[in-house]
N, C-alpha and C. Protein backbone atom coordinates (compact mmCIF):
# COMPACT_ATOMS: atom_id res chain seq x y z
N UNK A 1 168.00 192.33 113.54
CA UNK A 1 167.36 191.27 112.76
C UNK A 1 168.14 189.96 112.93
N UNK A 2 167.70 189.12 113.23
CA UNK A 2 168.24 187.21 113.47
C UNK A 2 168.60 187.11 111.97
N UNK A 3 169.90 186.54 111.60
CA UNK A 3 170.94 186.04 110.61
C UNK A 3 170.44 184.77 110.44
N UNK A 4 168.95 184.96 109.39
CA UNK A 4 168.82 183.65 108.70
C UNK A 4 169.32 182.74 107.80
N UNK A 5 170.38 183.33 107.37
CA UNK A 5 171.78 182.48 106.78
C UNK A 5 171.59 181.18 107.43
N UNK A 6 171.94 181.89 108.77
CA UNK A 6 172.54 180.91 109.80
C UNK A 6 171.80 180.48 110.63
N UNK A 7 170.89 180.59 110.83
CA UNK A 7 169.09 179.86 111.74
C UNK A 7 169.05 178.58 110.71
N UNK A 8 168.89 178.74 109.48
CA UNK A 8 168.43 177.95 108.34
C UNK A 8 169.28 176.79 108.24
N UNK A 9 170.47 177.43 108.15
CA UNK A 9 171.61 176.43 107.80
C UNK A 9 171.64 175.13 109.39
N UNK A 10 171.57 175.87 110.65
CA UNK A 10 171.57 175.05 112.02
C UNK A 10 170.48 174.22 111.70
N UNK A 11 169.30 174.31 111.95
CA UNK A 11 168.27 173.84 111.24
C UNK A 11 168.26 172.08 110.47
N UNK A 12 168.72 172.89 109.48
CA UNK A 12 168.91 171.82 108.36
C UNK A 12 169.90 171.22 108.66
N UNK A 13 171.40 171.25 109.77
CA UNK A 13 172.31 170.44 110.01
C UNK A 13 171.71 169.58 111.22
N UNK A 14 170.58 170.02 112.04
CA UNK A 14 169.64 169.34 113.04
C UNK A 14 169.17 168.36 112.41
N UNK A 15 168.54 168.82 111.69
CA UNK A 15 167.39 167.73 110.66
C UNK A 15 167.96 166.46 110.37
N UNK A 16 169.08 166.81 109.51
CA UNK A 16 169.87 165.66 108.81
C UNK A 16 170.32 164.66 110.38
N UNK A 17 170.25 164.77 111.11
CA UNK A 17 170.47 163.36 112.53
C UNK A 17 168.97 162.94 112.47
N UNK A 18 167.45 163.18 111.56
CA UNK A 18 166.62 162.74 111.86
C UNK A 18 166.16 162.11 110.60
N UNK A 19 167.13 161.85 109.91
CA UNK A 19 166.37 161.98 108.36
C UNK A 19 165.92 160.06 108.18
N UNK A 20 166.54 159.38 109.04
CA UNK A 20 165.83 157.69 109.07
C UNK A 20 164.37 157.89 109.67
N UNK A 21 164.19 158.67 110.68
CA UNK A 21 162.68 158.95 111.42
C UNK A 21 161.80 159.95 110.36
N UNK A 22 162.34 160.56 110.33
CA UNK A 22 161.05 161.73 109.24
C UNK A 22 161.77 162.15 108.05
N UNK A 23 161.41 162.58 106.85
CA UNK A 23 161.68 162.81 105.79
C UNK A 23 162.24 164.10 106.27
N UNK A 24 163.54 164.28 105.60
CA UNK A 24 164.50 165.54 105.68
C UNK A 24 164.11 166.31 104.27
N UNK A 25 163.48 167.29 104.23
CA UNK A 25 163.30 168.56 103.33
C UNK A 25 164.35 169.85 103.22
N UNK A 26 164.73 169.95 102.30
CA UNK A 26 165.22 171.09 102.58
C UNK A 26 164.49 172.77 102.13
N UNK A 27 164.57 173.74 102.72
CA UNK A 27 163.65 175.17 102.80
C UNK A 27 163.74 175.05 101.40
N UNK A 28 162.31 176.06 100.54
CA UNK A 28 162.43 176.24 99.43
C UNK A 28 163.16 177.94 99.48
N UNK A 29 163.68 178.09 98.31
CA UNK A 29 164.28 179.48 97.54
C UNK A 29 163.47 180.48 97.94
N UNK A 30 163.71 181.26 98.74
CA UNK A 30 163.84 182.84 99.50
C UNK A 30 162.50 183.30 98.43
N UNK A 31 161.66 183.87 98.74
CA UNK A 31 160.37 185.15 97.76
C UNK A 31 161.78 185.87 97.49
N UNK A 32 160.89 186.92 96.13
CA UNK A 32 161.33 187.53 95.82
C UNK A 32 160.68 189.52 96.53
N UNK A 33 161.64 190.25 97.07
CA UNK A 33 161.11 191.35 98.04
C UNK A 33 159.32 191.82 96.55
N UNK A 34 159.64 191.69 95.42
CA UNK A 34 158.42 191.82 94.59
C UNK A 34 157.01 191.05 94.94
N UNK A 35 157.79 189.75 94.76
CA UNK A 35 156.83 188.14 95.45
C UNK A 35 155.99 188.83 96.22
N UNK A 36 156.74 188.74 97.48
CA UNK A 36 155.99 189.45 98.92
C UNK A 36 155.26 190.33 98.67
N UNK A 37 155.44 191.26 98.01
CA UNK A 37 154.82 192.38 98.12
C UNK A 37 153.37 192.32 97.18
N UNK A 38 153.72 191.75 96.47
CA UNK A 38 152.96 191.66 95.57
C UNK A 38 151.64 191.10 96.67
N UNK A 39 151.61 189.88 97.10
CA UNK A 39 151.09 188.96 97.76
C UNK A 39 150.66 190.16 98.88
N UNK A 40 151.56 190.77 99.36
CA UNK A 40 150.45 191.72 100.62
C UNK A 40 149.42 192.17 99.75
N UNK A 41 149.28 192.50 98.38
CA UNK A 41 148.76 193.57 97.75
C UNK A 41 147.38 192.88 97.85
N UNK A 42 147.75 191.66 97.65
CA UNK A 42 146.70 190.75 97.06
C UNK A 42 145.83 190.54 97.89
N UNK A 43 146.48 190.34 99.09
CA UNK A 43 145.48 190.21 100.31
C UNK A 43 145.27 191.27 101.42
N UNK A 44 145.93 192.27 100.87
CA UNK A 44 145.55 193.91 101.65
C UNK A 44 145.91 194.04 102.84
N UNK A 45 146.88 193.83 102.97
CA UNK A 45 147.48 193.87 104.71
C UNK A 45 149.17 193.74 104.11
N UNK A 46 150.32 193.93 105.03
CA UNK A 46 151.21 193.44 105.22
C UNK A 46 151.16 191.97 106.33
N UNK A 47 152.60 191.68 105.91
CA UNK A 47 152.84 190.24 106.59
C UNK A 47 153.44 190.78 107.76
N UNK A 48 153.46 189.94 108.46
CA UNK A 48 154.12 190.52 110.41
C UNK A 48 155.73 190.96 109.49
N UNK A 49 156.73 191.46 110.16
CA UNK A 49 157.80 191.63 109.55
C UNK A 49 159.03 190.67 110.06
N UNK A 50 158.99 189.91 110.69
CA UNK A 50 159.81 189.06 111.24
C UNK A 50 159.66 188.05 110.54
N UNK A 51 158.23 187.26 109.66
CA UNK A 51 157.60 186.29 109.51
C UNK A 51 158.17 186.53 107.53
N UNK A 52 157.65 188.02 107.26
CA UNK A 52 158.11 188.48 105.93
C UNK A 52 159.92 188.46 105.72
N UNK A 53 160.42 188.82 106.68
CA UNK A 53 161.73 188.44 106.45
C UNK A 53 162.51 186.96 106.09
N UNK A 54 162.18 186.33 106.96
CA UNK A 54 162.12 184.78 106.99
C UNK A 54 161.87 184.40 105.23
N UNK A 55 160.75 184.77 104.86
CA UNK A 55 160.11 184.27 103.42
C UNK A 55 160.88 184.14 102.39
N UNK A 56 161.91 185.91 102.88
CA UNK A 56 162.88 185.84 101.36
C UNK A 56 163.92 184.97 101.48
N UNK A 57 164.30 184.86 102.89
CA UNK A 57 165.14 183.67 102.79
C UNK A 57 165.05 182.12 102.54
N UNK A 58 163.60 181.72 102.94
CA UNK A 58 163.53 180.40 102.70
C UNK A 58 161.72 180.67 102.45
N UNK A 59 160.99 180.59 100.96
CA UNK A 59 159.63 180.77 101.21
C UNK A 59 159.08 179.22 101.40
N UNK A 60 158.59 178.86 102.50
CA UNK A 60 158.81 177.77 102.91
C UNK A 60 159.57 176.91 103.21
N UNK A 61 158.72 175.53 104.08
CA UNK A 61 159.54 174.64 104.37
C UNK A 61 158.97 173.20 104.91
N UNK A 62 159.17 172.05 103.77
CA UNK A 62 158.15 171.26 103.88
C UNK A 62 158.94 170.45 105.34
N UNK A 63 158.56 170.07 106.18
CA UNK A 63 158.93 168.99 107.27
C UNK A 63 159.73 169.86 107.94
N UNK A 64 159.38 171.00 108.57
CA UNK A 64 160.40 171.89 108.87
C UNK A 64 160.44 171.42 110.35
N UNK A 65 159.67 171.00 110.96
CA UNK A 65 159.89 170.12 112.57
C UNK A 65 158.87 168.72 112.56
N UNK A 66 159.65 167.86 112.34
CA UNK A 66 158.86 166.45 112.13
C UNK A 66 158.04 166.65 110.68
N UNK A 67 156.74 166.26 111.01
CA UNK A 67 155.99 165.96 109.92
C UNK A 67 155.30 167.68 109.84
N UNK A 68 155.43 169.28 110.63
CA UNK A 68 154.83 170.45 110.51
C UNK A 68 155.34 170.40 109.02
N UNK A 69 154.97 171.05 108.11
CA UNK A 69 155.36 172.21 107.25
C UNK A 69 154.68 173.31 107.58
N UNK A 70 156.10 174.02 107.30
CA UNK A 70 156.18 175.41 107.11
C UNK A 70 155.52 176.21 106.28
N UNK A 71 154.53 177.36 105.85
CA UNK A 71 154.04 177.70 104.42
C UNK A 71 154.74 178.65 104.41
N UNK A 72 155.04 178.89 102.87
CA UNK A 72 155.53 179.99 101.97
C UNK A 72 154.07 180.78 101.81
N UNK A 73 154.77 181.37 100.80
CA UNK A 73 153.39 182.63 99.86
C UNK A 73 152.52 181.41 98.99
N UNK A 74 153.27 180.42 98.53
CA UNK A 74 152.18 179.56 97.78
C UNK A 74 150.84 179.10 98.77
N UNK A 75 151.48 178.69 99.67
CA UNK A 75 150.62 177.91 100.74
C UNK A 75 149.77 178.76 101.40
N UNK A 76 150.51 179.74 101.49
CA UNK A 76 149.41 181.15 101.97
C UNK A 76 147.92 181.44 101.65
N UNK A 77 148.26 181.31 100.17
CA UNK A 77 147.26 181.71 99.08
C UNK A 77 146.29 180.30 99.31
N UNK A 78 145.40 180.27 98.42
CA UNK A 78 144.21 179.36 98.49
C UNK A 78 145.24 178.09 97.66
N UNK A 79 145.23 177.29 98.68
CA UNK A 79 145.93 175.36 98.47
C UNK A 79 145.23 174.45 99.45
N UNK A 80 145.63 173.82 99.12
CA UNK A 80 144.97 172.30 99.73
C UNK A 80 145.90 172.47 100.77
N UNK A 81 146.49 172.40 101.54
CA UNK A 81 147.25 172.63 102.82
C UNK A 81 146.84 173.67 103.89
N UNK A 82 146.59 174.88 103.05
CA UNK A 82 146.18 175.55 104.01
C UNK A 82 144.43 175.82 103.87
N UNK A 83 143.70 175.18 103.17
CA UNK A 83 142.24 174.66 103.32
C UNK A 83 141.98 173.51 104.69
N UNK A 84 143.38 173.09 104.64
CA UNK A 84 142.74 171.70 105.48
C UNK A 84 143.76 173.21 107.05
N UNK A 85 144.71 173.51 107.08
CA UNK A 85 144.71 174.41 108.29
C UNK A 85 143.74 175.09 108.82
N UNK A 86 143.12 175.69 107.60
CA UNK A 86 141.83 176.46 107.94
C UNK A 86 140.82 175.71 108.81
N UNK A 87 141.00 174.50 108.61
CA UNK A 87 139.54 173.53 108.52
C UNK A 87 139.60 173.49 110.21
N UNK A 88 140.82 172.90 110.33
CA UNK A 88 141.77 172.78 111.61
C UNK A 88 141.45 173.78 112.43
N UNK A 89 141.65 175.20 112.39
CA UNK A 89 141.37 176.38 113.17
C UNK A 89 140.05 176.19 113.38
N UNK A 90 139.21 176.12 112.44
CA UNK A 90 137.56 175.94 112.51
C UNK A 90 136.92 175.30 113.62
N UNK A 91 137.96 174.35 114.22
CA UNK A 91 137.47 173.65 115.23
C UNK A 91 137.75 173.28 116.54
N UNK A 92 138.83 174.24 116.53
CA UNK A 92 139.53 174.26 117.79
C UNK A 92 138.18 175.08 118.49
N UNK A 93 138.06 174.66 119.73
CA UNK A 93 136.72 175.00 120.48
C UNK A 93 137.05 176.61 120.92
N UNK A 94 136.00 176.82 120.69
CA UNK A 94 135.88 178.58 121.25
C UNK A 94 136.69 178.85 122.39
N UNK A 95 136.05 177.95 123.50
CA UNK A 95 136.79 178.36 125.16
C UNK A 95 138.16 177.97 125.20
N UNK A 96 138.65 177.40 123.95
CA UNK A 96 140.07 177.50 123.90
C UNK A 96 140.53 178.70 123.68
N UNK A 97 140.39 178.65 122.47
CA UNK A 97 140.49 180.38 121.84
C UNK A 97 140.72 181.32 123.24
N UNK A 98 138.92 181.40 123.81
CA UNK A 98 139.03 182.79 124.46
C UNK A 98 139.74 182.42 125.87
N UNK A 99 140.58 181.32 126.40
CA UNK A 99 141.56 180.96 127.23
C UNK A 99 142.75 181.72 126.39
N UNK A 100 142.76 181.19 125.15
CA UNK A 100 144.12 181.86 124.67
C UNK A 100 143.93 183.27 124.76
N UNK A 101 143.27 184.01 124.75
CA UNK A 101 142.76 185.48 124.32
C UNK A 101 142.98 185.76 122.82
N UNK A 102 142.70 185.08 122.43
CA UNK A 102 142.77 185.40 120.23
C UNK A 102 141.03 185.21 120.03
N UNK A 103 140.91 185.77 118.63
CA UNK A 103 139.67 185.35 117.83
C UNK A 103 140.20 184.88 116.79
N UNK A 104 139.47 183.84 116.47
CA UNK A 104 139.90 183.14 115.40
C UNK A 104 140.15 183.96 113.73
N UNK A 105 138.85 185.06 113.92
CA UNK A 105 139.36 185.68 112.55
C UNK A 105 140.15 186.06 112.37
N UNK A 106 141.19 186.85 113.92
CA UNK A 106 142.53 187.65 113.71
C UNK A 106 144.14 186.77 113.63
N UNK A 107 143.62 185.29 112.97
CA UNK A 107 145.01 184.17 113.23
C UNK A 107 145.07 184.02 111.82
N UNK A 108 146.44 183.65 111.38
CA UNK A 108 146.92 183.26 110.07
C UNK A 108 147.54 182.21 110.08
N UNK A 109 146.47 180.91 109.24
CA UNK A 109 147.70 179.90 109.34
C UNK A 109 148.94 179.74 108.66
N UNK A 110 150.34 179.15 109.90
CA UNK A 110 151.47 179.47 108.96
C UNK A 110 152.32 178.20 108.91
N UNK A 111 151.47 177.06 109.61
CA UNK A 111 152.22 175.65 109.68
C UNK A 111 151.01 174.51 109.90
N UNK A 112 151.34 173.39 109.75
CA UNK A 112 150.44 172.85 110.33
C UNK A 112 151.08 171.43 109.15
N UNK A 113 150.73 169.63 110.44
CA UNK A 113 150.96 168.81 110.13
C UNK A 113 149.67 167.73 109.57
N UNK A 114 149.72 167.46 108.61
CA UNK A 114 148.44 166.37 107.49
C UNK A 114 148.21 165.35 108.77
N UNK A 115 149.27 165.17 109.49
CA UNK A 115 149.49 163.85 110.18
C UNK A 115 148.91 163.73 111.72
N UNK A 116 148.38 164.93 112.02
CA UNK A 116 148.14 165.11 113.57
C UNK A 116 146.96 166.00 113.62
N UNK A 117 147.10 166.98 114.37
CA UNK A 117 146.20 167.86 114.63
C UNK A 117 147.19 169.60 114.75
N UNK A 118 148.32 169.20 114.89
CA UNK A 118 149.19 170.41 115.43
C UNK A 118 148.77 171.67 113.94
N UNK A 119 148.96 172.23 114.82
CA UNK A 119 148.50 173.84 113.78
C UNK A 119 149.32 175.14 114.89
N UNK A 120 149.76 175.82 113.85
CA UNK A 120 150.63 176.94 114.24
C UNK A 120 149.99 178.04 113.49
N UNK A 121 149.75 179.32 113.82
CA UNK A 121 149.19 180.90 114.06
C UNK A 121 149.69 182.03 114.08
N UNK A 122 149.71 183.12 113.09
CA UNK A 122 149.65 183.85 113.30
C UNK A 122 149.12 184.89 113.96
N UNK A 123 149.57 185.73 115.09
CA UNK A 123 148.33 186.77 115.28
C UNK A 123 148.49 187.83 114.36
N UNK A 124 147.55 187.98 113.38
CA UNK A 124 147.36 189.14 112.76
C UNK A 124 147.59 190.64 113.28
N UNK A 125 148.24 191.96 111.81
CA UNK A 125 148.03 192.84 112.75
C UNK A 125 146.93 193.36 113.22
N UNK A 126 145.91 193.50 113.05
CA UNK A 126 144.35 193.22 113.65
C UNK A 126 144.28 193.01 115.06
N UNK A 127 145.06 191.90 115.31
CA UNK A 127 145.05 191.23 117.00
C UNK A 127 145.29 191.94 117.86
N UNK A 128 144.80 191.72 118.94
CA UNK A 128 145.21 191.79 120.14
C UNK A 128 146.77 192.06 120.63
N UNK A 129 147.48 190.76 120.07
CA UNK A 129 148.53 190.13 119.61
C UNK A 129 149.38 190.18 118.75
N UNK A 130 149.30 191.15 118.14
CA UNK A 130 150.05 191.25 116.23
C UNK A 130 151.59 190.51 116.84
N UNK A 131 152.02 189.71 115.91
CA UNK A 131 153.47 188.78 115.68
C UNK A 131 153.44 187.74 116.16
N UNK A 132 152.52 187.35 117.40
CA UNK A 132 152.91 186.46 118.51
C UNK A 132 152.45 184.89 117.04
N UNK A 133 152.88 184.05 117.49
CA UNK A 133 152.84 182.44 117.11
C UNK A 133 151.86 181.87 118.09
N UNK A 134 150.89 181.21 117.92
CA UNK A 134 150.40 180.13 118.69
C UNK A 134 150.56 178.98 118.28
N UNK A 135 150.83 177.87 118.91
CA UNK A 135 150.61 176.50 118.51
C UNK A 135 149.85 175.79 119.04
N UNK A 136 148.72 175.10 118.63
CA UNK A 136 147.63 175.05 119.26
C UNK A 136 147.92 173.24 118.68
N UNK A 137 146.90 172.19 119.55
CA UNK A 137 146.64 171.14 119.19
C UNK A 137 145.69 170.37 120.08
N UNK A 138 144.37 170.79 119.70
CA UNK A 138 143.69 170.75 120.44
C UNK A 138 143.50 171.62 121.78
N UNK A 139 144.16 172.34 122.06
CA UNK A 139 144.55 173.05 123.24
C UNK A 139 145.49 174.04 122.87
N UNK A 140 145.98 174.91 123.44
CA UNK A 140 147.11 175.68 123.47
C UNK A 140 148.46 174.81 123.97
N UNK A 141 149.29 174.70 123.18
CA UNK A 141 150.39 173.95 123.66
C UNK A 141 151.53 174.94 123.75
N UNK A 142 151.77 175.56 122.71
CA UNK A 142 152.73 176.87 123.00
C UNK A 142 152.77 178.06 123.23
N UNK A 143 153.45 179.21 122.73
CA UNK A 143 152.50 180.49 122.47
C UNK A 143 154.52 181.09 122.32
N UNK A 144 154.79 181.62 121.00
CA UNK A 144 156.18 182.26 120.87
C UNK A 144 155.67 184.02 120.64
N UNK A 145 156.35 184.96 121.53
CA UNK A 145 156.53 186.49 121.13
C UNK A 145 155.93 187.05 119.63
N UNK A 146 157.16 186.00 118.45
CA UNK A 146 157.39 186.65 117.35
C UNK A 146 157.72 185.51 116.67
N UNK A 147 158.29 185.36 115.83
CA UNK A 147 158.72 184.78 114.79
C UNK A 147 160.25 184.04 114.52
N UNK A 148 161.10 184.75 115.28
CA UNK A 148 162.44 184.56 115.28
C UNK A 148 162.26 183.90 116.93
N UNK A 149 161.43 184.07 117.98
CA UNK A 149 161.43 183.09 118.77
C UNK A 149 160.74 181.62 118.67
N UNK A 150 159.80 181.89 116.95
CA UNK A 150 159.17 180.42 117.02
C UNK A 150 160.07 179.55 116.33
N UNK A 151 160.83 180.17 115.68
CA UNK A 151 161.93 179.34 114.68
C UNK A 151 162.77 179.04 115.47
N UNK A 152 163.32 179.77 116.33
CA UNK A 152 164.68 179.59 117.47
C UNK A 152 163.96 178.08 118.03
N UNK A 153 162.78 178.17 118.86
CA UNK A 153 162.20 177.32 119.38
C UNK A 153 162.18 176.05 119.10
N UNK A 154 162.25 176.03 117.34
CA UNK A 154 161.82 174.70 116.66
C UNK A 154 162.92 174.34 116.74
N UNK A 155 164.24 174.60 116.31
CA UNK A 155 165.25 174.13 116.16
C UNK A 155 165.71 173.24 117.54
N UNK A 156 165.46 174.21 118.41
CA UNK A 156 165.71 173.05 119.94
C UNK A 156 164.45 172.17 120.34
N UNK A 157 163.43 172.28 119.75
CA UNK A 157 162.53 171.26 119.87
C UNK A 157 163.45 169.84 119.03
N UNK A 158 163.69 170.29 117.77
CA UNK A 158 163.77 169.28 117.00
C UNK A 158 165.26 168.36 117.45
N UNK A 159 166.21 169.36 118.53
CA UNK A 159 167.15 169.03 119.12
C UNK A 159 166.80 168.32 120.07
N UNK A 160 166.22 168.28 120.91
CA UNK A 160 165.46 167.49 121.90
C UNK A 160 165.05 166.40 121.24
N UNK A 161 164.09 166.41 120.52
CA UNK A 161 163.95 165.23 120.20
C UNK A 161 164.76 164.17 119.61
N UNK A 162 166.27 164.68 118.91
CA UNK A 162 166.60 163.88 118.16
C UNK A 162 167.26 163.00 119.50
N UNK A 163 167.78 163.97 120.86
CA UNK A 163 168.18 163.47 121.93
C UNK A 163 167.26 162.67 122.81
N UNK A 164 166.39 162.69 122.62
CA UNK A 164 165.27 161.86 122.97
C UNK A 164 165.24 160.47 122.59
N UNK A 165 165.30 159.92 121.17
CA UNK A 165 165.17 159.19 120.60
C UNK A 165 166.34 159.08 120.32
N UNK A 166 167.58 159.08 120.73
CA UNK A 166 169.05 158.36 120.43
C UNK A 166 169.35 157.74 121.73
N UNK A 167 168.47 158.09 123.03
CA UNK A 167 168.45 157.98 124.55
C UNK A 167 167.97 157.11 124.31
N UNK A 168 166.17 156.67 123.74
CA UNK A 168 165.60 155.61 123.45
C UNK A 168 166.28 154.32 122.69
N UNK A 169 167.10 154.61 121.80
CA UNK A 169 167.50 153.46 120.60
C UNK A 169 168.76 152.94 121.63
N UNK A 170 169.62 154.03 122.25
CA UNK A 170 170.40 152.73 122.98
C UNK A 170 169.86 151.98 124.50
């Protein structure tokens, strides 16, 4: 299992070199192993287990790469965040989809930015796919294994960029 102690903590010491460009958030307080469970109950499935691990450590995370947030169990559930993700999936065009090989019913949204179009995916266990991440924006832009490779991922995205834009300013 990946030592989210310490994913979280790198993370958030990344962030803070970006906090003049995008609002620096920090993760909210870990579910409780009840929380979770409760919440599978509710919606009759378990959560991927890489994705459920993550939760207790940080259930969410607003601005977790630029302007994405991250959802917890709140955001999960029926919110205005993940109504407008939903909305988002709704319209990503079919022949995307079946390029990606997913159906849209078997994706869970688990990120997604107010500010763009970017939206991030679960594959359900249902899928084809069970664990994998998509990040879609308009297109398929990414596609991570699991969960502990989409988080690994973000962190050097968000590293890149901060090197990006310190390249730019001088």
């Amino acid at each position: 299992m990946i030592n989210w102690k310490e994913r979280i903590t790198t993370l958030v010491l990344v962030k803070q070199d970006v906090e003049q460009i995008w609002q620096h958030h920090f993760p909210e307080v870990g579910a409780s192993e009840e929380y979770v469970h409760a919440f599978e109950q509710e919606w009759g499935y378990k959560l991927d287990l890489k994705y459920r691990d993550f939760l207790k450590h940080a259930n969410g995370w607003k601005g977790f790469y630029q302007t994405v947030d991250l959802f917890g169990i709140e955001q999960l559930k029926k919110s205005t965040i993940m109504e407008y993700a939903q909305m988002l999936l709704t319209v990503i065009d079919d022949d995307v989809l079946k390029e990606s090989g997913v159906v849209r019913q078997e994706l869970l949204p688990i990120a997604v930015t107010e500010f763009d179009k970017d939206l991030f995916v679960l594959c359900l266990p249902n899928s084809s796919r069970p664990g994998e991440i998509i990040w879609f924006a308009g297109e398929e832009i990414d596609r991570f294994k699991n969960f502990d490779e989409y988080f690994l991922a973000m962190v050097d995205y968000n590293r890149e960029e901060i090197l990006a834009l310190k390249n730019y300013i001088q």
